[in-house]
Protein backbone atom coordinates (compact mmCIF):
# COMPACT_ATOMS: atom_id res chain seq x y z
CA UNK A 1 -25.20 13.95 -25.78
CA UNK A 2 -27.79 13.46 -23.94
CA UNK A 3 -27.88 10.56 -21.15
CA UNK A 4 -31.23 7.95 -21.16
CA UNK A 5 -32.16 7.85 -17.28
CA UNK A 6 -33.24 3.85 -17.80
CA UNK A 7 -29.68 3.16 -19.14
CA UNK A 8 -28.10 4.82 -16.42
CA UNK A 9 -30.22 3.08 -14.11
CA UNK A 10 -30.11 -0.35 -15.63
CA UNK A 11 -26.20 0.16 -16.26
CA UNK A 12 -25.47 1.15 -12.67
CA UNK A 13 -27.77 -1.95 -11.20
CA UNK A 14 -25.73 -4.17 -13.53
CA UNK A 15 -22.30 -2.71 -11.93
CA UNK A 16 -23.11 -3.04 -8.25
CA UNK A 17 -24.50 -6.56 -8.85
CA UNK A 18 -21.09 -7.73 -10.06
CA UNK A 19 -19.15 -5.47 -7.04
CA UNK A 20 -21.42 -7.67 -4.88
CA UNK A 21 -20.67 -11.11 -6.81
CA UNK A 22 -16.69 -9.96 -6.60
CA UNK A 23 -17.03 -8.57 -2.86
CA UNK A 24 -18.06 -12.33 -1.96
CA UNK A 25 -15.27 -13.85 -3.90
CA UNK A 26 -12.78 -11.89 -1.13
CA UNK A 27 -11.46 -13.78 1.63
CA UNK A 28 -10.17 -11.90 4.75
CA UNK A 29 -7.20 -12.81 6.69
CA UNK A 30 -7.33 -14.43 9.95
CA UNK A 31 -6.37 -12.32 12.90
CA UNK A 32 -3.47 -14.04 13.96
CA UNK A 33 -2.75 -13.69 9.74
CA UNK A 34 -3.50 -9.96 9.91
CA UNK A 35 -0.98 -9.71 13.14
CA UNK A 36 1.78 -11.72 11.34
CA UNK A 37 1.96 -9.75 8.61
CA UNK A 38 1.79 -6.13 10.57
CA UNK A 39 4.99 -7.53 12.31
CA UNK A 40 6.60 -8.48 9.61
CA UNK A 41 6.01 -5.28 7.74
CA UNK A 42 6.98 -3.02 10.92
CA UNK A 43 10.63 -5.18 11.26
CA UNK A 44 11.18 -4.82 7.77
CA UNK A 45 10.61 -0.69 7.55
CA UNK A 46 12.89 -0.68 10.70
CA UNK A 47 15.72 -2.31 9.63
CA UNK A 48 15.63 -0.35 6.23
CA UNK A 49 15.03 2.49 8.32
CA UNK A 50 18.40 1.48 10.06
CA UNK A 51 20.10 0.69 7.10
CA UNK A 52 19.42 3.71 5.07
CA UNK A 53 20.55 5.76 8.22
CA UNK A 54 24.34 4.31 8.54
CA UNK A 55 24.23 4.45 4.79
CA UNK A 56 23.42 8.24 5.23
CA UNK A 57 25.96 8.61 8.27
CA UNK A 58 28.94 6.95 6.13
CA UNK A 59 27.82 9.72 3.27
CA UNK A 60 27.71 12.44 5.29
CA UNK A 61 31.02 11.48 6.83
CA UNK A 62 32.71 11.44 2.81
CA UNK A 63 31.01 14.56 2.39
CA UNK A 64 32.66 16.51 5.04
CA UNK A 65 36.18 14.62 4.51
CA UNK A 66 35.79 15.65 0.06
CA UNK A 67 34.49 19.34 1.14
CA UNK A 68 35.87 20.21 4.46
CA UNK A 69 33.64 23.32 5.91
């Protein structure tokens, strides 16, 4: 198979014109959007982070009660 250089070329020009056309369509948060939501994401992974810790101590603590060492 052999590839036609003006295909590639006009195929190519056709798919950066339409990343351009969908790169305008994005809209950016605001700062004070982008800050909000980096909050909210760093209070959720710490109380999982809590969470999944007792849930690990309370484990651990069956563990060695079942299978004493």
């Amino acid at each position: 198979m052999q590839l036609n250089p003006m295909v590639l070329y006009s195929e190519s020009k056709q798919f950066l014109t339409e990343v351009r056309a969908e790169y305008r369509k994005v809209t950016w948060p605001s700062q004070k959007e982008a800050v909000a939501g980096t909050i909210g994401v760093l209070v959720v992974v710490v109380v999982l982070t809590m969470v999944l810790g007792v849930v690990d101590l309370g484990l651990g603590f069956i563990v060695s009660k079942i299978i004493p060492s």
